[in-house]
N, C-alpha and C. Protein backbone atom coordinates (compact mmCIF):
# COMPACT_ATOMS: atom_id res chain seq x y z
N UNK A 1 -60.25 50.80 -58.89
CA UNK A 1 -60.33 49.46 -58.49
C UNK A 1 -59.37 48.55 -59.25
N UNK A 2 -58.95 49.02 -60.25
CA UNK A 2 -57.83 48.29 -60.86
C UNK A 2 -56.28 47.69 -60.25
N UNK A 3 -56.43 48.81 -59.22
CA UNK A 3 -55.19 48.26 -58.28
C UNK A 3 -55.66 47.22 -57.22
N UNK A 4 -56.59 47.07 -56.48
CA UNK A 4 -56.96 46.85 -55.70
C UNK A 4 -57.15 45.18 -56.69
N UNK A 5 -57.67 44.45 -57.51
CA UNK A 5 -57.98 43.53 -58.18
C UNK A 5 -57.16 43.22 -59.52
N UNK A 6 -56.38 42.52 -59.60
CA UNK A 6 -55.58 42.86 -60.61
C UNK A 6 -56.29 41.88 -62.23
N UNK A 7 -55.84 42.22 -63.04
CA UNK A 7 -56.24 41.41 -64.42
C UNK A 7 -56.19 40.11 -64.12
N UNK A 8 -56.70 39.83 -65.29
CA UNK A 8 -56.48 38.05 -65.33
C UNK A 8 -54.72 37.81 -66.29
N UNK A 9 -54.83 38.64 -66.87
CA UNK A 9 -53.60 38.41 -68.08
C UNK A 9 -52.53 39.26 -66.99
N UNK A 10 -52.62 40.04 -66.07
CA UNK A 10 -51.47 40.13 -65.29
C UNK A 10 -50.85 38.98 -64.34
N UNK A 11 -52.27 38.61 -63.87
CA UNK A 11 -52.15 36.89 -63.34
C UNK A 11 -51.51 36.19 -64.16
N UNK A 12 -51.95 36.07 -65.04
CA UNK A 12 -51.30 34.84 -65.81
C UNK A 12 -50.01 35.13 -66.16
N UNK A 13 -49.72 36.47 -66.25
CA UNK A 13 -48.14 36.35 -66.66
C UNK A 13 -47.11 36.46 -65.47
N UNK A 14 -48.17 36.69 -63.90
CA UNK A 14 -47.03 37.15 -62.66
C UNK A 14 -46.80 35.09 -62.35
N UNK A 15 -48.00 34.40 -62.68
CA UNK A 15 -47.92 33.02 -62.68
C UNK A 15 -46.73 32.68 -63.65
N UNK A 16 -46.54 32.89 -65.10
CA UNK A 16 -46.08 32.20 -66.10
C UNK A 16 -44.50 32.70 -65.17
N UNK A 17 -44.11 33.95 -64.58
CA UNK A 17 -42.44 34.23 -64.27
C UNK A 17 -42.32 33.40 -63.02
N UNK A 18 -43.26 33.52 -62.47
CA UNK A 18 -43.31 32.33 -60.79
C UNK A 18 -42.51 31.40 -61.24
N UNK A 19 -43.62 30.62 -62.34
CA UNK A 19 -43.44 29.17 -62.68
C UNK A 19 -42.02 28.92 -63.24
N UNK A 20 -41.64 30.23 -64.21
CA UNK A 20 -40.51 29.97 -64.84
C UNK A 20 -39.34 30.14 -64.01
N UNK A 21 -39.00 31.24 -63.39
CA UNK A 21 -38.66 30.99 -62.20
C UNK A 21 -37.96 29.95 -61.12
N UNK A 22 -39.61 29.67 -60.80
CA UNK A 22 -39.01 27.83 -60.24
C UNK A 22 -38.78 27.20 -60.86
N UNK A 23 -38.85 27.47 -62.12
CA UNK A 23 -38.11 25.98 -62.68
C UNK A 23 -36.88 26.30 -62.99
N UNK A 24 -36.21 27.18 -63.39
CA UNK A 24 -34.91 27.54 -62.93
C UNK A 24 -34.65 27.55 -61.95
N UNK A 25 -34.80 28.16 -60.97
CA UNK A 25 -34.10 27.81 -59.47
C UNK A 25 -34.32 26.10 -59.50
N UNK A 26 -34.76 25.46 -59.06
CA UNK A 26 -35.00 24.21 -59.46
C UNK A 26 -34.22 23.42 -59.93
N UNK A 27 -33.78 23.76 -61.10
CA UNK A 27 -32.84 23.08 -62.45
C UNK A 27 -31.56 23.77 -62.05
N UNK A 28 -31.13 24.95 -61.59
CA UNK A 28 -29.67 25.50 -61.78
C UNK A 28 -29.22 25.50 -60.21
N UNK A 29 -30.36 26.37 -59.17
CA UNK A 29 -29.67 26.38 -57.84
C UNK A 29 -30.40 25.22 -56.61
N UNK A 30 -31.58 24.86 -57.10
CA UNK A 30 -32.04 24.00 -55.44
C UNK A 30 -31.36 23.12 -55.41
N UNK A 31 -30.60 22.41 -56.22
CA UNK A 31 -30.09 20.95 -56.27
C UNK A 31 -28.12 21.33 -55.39
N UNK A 32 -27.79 22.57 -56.40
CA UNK A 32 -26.65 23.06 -55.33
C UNK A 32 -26.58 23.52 -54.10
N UNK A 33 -27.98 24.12 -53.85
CA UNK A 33 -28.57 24.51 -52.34
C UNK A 33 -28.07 23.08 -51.45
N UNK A 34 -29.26 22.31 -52.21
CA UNK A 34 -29.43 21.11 -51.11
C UNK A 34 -28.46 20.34 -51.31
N UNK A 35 -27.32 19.95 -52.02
CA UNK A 35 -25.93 19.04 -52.47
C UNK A 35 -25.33 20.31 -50.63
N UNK A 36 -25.53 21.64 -50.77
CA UNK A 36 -24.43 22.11 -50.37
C UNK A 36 -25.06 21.54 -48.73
N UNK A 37 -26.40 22.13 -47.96
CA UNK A 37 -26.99 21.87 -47.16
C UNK A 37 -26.87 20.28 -46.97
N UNK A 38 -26.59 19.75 -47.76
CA UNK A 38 -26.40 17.83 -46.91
C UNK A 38 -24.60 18.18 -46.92
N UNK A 39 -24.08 18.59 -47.52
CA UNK A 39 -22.46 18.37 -47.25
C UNK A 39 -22.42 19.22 -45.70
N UNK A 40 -23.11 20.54 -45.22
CA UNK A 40 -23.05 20.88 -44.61
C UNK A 40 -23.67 20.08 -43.03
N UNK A 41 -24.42 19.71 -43.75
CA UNK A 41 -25.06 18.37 -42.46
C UNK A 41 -24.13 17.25 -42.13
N UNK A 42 -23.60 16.58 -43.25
CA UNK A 42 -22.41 15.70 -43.20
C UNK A 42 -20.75 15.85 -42.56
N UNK A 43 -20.66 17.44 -42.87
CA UNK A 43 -19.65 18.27 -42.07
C UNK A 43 -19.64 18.39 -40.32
N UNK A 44 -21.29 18.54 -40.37
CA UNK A 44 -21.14 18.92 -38.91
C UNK A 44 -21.69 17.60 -38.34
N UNK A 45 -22.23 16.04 -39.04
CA UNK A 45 -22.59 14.86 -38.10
C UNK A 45 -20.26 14.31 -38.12
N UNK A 46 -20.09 14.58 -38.87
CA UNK A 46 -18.64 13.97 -39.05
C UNK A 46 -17.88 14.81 -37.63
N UNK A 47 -17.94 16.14 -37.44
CA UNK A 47 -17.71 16.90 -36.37
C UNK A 47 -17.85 16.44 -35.15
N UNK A 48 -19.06 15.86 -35.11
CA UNK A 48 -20.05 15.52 -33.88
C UNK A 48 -19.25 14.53 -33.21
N UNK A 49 -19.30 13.00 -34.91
CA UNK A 49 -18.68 12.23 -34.35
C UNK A 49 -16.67 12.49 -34.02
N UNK A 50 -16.64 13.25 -34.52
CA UNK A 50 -15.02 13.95 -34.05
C UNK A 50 -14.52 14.01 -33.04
N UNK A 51 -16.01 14.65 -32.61
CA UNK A 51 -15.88 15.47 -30.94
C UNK A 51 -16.32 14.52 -30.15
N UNK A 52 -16.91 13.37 -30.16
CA UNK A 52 -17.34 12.54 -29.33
C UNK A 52 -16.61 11.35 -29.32
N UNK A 53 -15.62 11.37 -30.14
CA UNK A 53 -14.30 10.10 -30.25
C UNK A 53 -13.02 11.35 -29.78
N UNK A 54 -13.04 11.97 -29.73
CA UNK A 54 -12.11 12.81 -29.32
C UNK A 54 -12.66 13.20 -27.45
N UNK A 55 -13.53 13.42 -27.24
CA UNK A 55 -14.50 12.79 -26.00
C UNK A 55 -13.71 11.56 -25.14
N UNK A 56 -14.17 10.48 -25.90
CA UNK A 56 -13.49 9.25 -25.53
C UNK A 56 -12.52 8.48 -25.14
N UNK A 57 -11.72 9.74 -26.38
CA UNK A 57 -10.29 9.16 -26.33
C UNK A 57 -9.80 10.32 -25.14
N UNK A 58 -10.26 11.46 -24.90
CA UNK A 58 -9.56 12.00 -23.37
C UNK A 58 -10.04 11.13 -22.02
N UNK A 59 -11.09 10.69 -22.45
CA UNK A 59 -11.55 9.77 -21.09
C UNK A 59 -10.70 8.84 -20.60
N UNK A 60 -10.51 8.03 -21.97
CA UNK A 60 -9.58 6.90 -21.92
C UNK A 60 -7.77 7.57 -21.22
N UNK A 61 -7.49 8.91 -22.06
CA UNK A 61 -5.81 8.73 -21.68
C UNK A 61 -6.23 9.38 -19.57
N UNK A 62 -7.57 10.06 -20.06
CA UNK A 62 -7.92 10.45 -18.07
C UNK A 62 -7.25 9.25 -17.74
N UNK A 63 -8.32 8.61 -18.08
CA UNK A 63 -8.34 7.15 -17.57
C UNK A 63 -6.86 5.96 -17.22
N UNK A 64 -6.01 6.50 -18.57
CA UNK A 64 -4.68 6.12 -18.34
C UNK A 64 -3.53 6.92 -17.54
N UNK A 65 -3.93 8.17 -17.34
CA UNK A 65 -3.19 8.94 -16.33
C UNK A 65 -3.38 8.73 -15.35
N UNK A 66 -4.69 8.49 -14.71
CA UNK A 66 -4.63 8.32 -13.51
C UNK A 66 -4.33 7.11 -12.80
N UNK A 67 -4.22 5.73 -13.74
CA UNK A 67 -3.82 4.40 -13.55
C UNK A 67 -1.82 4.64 -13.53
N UNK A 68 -1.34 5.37 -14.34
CA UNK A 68 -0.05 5.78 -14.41
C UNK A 68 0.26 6.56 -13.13
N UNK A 69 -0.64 7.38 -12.73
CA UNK A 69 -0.34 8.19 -11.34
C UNK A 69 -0.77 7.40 -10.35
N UNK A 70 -1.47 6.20 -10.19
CA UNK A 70 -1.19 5.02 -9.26
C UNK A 70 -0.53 4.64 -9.13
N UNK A 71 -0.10 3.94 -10.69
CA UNK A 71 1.22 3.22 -10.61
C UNK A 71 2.70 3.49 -10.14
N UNK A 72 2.30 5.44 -10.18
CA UNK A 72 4.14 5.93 -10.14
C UNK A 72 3.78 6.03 -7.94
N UNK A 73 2.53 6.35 -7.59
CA UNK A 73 2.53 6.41 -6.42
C UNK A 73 2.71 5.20 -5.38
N UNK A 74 2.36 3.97 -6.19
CA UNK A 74 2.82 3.29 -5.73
C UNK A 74 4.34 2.68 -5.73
N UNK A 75 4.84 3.04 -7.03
CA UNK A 75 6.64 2.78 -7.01
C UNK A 75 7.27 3.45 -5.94
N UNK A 76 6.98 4.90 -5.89
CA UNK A 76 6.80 5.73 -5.16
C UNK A 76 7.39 5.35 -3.98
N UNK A 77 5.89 4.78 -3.38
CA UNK A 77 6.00 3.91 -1.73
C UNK A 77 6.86 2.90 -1.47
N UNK A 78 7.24 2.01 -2.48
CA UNK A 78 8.12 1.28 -2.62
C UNK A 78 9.41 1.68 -2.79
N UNK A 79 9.60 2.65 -3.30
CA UNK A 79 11.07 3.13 -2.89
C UNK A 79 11.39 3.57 -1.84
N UNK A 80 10.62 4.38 -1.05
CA UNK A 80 10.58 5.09 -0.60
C UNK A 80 10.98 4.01 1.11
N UNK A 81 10.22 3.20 0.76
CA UNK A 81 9.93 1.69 2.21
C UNK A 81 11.43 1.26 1.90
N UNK A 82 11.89 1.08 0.86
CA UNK A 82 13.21 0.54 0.37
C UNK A 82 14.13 0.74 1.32
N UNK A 83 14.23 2.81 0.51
CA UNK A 83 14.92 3.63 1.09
C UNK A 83 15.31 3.27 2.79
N UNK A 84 14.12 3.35 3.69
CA UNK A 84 13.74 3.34 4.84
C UNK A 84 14.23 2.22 5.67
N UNK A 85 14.24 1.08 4.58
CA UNK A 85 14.56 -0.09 5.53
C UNK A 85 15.92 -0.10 5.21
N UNK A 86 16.84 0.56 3.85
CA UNK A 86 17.99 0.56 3.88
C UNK A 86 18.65 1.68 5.34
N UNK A 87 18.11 2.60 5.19
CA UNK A 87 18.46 2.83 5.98
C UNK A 87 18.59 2.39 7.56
N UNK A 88 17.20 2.22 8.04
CA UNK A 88 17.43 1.17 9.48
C UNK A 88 18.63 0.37 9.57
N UNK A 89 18.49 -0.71 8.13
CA UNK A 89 19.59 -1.79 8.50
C UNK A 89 21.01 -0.57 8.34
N UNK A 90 21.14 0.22 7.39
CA UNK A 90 22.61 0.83 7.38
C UNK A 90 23.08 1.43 9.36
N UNK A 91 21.88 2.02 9.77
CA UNK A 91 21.98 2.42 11.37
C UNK A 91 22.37 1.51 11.88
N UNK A 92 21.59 0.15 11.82
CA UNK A 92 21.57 -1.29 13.06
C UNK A 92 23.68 -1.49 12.44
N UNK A 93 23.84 -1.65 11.15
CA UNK A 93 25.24 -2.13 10.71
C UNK A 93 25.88 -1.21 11.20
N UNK A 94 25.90 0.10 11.56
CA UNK A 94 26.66 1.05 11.97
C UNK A 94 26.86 1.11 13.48
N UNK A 95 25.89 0.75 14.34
CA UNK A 95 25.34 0.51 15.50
C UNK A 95 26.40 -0.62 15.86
N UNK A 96 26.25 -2.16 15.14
CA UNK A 96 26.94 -3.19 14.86
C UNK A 96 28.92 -3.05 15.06
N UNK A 97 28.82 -2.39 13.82
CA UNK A 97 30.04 -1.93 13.97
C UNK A 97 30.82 -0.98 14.93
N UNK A 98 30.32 -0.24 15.26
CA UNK A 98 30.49 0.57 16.94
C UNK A 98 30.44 -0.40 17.76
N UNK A 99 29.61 -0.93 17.67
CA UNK A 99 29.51 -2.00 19.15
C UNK A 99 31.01 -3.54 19.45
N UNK A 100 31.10 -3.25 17.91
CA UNK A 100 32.45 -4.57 17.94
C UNK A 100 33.83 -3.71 17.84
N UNK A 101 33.87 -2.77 17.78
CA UNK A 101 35.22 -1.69 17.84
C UNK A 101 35.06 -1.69 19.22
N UNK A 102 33.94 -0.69 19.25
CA UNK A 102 34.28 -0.73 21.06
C UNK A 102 34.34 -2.06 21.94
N UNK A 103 34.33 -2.96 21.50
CA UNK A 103 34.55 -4.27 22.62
C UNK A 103 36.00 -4.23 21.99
N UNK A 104 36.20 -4.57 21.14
CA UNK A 104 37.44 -4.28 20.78
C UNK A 104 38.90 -3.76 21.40
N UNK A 105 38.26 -2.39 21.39
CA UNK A 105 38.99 -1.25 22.07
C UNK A 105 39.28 -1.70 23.49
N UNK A 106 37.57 -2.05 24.03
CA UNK A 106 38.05 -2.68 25.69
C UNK A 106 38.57 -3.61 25.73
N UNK A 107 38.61 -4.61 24.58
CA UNK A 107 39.46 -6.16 24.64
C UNK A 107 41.19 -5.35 25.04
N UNK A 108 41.32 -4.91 24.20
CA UNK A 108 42.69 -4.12 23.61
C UNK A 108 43.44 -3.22 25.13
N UNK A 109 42.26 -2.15 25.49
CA UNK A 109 42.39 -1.57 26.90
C UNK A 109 42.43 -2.54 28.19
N UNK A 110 42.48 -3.50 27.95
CA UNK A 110 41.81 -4.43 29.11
C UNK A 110 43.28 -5.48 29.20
N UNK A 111 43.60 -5.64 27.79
CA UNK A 111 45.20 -6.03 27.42
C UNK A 111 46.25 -5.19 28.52
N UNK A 112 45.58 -4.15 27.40
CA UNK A 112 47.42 -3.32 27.84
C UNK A 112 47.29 -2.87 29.67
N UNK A 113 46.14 -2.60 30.11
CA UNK A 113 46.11 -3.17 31.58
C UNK A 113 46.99 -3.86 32.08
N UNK A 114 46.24 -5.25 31.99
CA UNK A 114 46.98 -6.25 32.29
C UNK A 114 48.45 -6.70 32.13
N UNK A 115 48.75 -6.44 31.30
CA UNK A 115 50.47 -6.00 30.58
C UNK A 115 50.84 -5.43 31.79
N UNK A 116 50.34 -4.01 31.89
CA UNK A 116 51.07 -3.02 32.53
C UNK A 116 50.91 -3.57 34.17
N UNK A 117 50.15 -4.62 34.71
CA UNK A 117 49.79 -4.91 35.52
C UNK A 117 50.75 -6.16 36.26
N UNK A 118 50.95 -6.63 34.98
CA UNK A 118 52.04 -7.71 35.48
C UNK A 118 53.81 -7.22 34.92
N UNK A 119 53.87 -6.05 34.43
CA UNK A 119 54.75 -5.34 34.56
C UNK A 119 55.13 -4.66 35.64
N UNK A 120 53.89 -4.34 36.45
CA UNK A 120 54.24 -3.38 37.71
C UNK A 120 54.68 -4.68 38.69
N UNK A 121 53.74 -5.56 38.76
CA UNK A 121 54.01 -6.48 39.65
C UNK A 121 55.39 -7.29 39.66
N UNK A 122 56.09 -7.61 38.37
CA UNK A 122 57.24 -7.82 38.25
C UNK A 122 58.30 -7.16 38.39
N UNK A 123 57.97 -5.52 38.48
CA UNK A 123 59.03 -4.14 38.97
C UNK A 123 58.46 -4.80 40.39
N UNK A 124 57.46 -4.73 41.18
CA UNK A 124 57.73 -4.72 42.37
C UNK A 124 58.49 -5.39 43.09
N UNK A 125 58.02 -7.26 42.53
CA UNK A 125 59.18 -8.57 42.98
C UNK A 125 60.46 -8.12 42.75
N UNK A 126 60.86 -7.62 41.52
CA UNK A 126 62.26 -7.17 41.39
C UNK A 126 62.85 -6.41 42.56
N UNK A 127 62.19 -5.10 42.88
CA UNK A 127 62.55 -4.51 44.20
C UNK A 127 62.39 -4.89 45.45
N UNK A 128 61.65 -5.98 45.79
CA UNK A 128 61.69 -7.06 46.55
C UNK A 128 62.57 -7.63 47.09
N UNK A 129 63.28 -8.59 45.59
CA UNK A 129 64.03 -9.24 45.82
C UNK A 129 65.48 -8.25 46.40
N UNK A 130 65.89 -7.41 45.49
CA UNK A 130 66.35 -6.52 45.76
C UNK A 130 67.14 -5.70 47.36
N UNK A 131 66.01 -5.43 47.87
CA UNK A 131 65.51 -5.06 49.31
C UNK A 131 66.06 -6.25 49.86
N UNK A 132 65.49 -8.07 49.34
CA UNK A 132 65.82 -8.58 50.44
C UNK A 132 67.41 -9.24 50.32
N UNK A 133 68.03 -9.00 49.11
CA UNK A 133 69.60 -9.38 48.59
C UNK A 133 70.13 -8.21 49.97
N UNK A 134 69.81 -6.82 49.30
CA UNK A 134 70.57 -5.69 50.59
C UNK A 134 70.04 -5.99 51.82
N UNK A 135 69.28 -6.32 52.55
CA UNK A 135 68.97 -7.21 54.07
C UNK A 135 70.09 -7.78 54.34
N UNK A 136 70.00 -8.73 53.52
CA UNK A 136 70.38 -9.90 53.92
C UNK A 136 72.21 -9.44 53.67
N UNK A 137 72.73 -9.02 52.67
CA UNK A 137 73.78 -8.62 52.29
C UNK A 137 74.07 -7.59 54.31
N UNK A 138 73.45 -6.80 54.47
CA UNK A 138 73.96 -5.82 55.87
C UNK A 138 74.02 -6.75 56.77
N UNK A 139 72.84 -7.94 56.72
CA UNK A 139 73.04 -8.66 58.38
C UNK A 139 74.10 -9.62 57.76
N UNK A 140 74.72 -9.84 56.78
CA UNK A 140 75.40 -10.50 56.80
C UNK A 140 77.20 -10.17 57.28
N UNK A 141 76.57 -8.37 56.74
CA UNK A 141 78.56 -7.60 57.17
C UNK A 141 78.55 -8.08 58.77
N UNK A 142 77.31 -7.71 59.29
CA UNK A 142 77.58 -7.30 60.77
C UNK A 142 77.47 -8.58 61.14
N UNK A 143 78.21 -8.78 62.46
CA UNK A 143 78.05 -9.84 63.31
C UNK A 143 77.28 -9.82 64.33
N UNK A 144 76.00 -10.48 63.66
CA UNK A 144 75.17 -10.38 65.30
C UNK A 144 75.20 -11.50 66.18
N UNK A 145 75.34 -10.72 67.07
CA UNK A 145 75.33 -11.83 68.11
C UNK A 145 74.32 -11.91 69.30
N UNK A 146 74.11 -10.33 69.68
CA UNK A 146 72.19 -10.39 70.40
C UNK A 146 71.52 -10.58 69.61
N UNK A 147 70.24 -11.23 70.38
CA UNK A 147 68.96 -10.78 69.85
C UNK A 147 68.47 -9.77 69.58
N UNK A 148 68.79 -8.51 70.47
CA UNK A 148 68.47 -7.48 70.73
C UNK A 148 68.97 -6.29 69.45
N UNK A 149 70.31 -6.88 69.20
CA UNK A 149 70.91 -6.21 68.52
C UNK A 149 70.19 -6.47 66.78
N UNK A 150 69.87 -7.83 66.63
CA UNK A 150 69.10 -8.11 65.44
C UNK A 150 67.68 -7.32 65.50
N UNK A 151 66.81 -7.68 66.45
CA UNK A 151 65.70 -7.11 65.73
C UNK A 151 65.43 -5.15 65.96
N UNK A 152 66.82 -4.70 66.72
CA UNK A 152 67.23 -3.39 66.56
C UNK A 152 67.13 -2.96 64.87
N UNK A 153 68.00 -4.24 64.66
CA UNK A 153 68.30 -3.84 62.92
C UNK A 153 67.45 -4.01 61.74
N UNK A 154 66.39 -4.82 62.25
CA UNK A 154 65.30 -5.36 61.53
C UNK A 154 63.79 -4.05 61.25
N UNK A 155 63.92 -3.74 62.51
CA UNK A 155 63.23 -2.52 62.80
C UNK A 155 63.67 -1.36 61.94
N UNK A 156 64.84 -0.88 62.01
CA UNK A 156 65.84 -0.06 61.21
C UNK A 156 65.79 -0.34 60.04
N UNK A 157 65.87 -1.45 59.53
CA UNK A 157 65.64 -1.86 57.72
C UNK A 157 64.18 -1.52 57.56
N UNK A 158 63.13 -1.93 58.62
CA UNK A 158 61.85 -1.62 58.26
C UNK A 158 61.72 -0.51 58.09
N UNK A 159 62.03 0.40 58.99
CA UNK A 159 61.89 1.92 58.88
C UNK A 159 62.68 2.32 57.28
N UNK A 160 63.49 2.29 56.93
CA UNK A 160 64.34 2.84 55.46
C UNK A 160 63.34 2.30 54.69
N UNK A 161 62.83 0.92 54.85
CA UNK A 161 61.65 0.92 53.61
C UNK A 161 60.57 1.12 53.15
N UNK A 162 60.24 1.75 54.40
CA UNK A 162 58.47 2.77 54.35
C UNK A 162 59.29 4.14 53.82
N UNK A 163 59.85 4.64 54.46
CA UNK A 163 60.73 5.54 53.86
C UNK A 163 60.77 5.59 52.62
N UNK A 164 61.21 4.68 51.72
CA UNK A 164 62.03 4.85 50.04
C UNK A 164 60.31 4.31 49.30
């Protein structure tokens, strides 16, 4: 039964190493325990707040990217409308400019026509006159003296000039 119930003076001395014991741990390590266990608490609330300002601050640049990717989508459209209307007007000015060459051209074609028009017409009077100098030059060799004999000859000049 001695194992089973132990002394009083074993008590008292498994008490006296307990006690001594804790009071060393106590005095040399609980105080470095718990110094280390709050730095370790302080490590990871400092973390926390790390990660939750680091949190924030991606929200915020989200937040500024996607105001920047408005902003560039809308420059974007605006160039883009720029572009668009430069171009129209560069078509309508090109359009413009075709359209005043070619009147142009017909002013110009419409000229040299006319040139050539009162050039022909002035070759024709010329041969006209011409025609009627040699008429008049033949009835003048011959001596007419019928009627008959004139518009014989008149007829005859007509005919040579369908002819030529």
């Amino acid at each position: 039964m001695d194992l089973i119930t132990p002394g009083s003076g074993l008590i008292f001395w498994q008490l006296f190493g307990f006690l001594g014991l804790l009071f060393i741990l106590i005095k040399f390590a609980w105080k470095p325990m718990l110094a280390a266990l709050e730095e370790r608490e302080t490590s990871i609330e400092n973390s926390l707040k790390a990660a939750e300002t680091a949190r924030n601050e991606m929200a915020n640049l989200k937040a500024d990217n996607e105001k920047l990717l408005a902003e560039a989508r809308l420059e974007r459209d605006v160039i883009l409308r720029k572009a668009q209307e430069a171009s129209v007007k560069m078509i309508e000015d090109a359009k413009n400019e075709a359209a005043k060459v070619g009147a142009l051209q017909i002013e110009n074609a419409k000229a040299v026509i006319e040139n050539e028009k009162k050039a022909a017409l002035t070759e024709v009077k010329n041969q006209v006159a011409i025609l009627t100098i040699e008429v008049a030059e033949k009835l003048l060799r011959r001596n007419l003296t019928d009627e008959k004999a004139q518009k014989a000859l008149v007829d005859e000049f007509i005919k040579d000039i369908k002819l030529n």
